[in-house]
C-alpha atoms as a PDB file:
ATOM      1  CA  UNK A   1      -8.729  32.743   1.272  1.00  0.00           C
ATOM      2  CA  UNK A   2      -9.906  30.349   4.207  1.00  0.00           C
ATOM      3  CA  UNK A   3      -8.053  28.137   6.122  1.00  0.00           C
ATOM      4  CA  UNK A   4      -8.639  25.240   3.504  1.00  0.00           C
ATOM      5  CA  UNK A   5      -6.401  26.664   1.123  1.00  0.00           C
ATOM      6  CA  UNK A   6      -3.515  26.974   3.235  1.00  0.00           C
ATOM      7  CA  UNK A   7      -3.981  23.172   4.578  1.00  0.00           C
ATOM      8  CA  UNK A   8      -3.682  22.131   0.244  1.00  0.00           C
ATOM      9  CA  UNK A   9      -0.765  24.143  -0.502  1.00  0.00           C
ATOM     10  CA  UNK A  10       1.597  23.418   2.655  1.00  0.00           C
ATOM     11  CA  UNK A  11       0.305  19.497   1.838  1.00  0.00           C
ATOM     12  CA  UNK A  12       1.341  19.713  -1.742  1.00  0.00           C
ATOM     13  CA  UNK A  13       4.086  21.614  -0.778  1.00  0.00           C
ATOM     14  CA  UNK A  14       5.449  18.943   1.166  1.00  0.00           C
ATOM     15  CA  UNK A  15       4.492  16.331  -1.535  1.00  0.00           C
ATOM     16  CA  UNK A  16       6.696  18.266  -3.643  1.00  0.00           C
ATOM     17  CA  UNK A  17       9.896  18.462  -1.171  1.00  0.00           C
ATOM     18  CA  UNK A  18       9.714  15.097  -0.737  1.00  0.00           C
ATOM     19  CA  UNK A  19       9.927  14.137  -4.421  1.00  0.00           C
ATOM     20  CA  UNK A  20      12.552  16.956  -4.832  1.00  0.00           C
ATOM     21  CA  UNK A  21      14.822  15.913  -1.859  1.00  0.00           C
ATOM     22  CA  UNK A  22      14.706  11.850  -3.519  1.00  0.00           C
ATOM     23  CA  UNK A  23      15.471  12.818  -7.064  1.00  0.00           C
ATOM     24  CA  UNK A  24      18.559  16.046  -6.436  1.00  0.00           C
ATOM     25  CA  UNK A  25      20.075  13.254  -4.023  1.00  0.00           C
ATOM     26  CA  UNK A  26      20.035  10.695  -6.229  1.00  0.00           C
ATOM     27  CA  UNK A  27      21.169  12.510  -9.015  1.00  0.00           C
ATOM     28  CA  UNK A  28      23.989  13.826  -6.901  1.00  0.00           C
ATOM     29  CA  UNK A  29      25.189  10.722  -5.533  1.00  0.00           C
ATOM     30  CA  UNK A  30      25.101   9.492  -8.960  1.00  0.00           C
ATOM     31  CA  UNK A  31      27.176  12.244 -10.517  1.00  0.00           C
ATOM     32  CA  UNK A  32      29.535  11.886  -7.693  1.00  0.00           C
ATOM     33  CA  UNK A  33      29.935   8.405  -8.015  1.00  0.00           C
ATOM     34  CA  UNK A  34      30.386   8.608 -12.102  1.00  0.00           C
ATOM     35  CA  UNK A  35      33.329  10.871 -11.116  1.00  0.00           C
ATOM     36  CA  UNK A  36      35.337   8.630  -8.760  1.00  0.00           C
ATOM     37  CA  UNK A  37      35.721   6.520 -11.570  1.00  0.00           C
ATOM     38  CA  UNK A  38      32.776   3.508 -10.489  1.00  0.00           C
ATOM     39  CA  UNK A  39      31.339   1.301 -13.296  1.00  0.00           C
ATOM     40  CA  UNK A  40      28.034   2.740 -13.838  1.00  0.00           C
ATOM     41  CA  UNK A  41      26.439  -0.531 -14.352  1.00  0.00           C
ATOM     42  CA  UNK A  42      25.751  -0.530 -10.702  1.00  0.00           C
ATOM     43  CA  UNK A  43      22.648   1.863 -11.241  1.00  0.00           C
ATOM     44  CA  UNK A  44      21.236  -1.468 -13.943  1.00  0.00           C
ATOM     45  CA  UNK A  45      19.401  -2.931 -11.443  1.00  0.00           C
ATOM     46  CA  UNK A  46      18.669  -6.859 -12.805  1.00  0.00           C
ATOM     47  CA  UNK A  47      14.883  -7.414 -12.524  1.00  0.00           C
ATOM     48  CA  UNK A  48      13.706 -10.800 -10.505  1.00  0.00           C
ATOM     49  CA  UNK A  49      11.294 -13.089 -12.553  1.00  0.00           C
ATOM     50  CA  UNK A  50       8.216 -11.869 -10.552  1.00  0.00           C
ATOM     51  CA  UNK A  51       4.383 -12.281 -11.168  1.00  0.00           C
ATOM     52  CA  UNK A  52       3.044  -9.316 -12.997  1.00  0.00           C
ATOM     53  CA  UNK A  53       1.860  -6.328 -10.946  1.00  0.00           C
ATOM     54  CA  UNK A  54      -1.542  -6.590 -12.707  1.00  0.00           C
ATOM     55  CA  UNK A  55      -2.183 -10.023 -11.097  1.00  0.00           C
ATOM     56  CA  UNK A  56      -0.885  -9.044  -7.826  1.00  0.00           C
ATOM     57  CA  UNK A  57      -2.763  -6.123  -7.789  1.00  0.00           C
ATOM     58  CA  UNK A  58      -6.311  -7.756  -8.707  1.00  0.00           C
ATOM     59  CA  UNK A  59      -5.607 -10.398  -6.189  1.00  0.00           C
ATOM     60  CA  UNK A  60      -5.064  -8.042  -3.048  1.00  0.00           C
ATOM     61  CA  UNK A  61      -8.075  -5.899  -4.435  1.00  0.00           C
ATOM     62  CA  UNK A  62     -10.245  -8.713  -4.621  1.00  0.00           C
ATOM     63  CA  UNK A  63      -9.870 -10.168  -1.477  1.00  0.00           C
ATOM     64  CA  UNK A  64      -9.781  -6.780   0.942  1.00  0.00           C
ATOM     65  CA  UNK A  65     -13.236  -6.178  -1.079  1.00  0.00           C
ATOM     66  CA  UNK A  66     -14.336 -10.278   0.189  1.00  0.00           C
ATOM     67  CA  UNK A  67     -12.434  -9.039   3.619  1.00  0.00           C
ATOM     68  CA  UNK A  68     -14.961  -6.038   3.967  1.00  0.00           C
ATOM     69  CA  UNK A  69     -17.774  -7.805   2.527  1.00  0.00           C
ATOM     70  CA  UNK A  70     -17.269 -10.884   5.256  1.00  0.00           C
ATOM     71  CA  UNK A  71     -16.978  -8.101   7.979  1.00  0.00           C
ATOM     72  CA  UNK A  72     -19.954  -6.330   7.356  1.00  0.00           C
ATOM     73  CA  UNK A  73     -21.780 -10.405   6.949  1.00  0.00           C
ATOM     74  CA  UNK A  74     -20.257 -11.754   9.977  1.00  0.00           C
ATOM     75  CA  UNK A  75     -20.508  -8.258  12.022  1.00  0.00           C
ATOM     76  CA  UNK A  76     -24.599  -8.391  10.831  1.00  0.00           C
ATOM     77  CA  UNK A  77     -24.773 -11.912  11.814  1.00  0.00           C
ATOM     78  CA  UNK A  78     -23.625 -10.951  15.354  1.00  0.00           C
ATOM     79  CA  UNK A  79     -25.546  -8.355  15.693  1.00  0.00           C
ATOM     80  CA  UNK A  80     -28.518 -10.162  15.604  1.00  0.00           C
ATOM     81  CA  UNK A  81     -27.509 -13.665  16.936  1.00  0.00           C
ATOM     82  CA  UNK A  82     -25.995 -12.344  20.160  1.00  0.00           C
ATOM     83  CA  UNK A  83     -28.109  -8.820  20.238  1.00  0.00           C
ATOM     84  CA  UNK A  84     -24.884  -6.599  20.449  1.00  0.00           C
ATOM     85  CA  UNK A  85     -25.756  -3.326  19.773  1.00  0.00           C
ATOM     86  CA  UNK A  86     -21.950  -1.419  20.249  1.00  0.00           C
ATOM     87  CA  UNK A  87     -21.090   1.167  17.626  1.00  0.00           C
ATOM     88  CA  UNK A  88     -17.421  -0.643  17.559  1.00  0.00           C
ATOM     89  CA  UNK A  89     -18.689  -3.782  16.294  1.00  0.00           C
ATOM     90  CA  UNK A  90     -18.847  -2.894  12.589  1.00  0.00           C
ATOM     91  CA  UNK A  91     -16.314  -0.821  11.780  1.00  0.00           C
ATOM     92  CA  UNK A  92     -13.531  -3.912  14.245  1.00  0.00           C
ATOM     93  CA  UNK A  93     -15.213  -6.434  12.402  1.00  0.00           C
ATOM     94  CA  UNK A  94     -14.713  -5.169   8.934  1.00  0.00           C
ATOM     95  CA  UNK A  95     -11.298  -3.815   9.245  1.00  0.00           C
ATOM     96  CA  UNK A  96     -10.359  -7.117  10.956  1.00  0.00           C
ATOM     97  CA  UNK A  97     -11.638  -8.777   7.908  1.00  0.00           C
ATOM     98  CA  UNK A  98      -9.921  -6.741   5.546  1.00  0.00           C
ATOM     99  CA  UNK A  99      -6.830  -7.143   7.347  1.00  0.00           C
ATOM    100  CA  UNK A 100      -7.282 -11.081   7.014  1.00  0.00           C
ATOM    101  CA  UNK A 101      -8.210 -10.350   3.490  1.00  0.00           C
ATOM    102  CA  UNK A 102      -4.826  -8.190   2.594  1.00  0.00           C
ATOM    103  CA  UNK A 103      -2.505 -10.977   4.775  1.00  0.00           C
ATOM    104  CA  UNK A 104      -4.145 -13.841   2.570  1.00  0.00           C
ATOM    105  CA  UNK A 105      -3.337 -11.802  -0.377  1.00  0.00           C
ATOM    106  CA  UNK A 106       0.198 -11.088   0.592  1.00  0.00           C
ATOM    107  CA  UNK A 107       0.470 -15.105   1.301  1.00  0.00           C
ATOM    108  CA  UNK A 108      -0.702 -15.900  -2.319  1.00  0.00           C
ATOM    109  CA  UNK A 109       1.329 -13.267  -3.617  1.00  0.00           C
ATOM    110  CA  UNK A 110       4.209 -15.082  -2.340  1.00  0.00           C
ATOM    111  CA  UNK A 111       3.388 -18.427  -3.280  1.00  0.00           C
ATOM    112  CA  UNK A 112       3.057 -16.388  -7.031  1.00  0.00           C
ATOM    113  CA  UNK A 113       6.516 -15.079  -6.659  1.00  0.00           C
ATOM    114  CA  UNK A 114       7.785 -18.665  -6.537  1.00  0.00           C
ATOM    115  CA  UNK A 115       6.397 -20.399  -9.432  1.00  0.00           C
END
């Protein structure tokens, strides 16, 4: 067995401590709790009206894709406009477009959450 193997398990095998750690707390505090006596409606949370995840989802999908596809036009464009020839200048542009992209969609997303 190569190295590779090793690298999977101890990742999964941290994947899976982490999930176990979260869920035997939680069900601990809850059991403890349920035995002092507390009104178990506190583990109800109420949900908020909110826009559905679909629509949220599709919106910040859609515009990191027009994010990276404006970096790779506008990194293109000044390529050849300004002759810049730096290995940097793609992979800045697009991930600076893609970070506009995902802030626009978190902006909408709000404006979503209020109607």
């Amino acid at each position: 067995m190569g190295p590779e193997v090793f690298i999977l398990i101890i990742i999964f095998g941290a994947i899976f401590g982490v999930f176990y750690l979260f869920f035997s707390t939680r069900n601990k505090e809850r059991l403890a709790l349920i035995e002092k006596g507390i009104d178990a409606s506190i583990f109800m949370t109420k949900r908020q009206e909110t826009a559905p995840i679909a629509k949220v989802l599709i919106l910040n999908f859609a515009l990191l894709l027009m994010g990276i596809g404006a970096g790779i036009l506008i990194a293109l464009s000044i390529q050849h406009v300004f002759g810049v020839t730096n290995e940097a200048l793609y992979p800045g542009v697009i991930f600076l477009m893609a970070g506009t992209g995902l802030l626009t969609g978190f902006k909408m997303t709000e404006r979503l959450d209020k109607e």
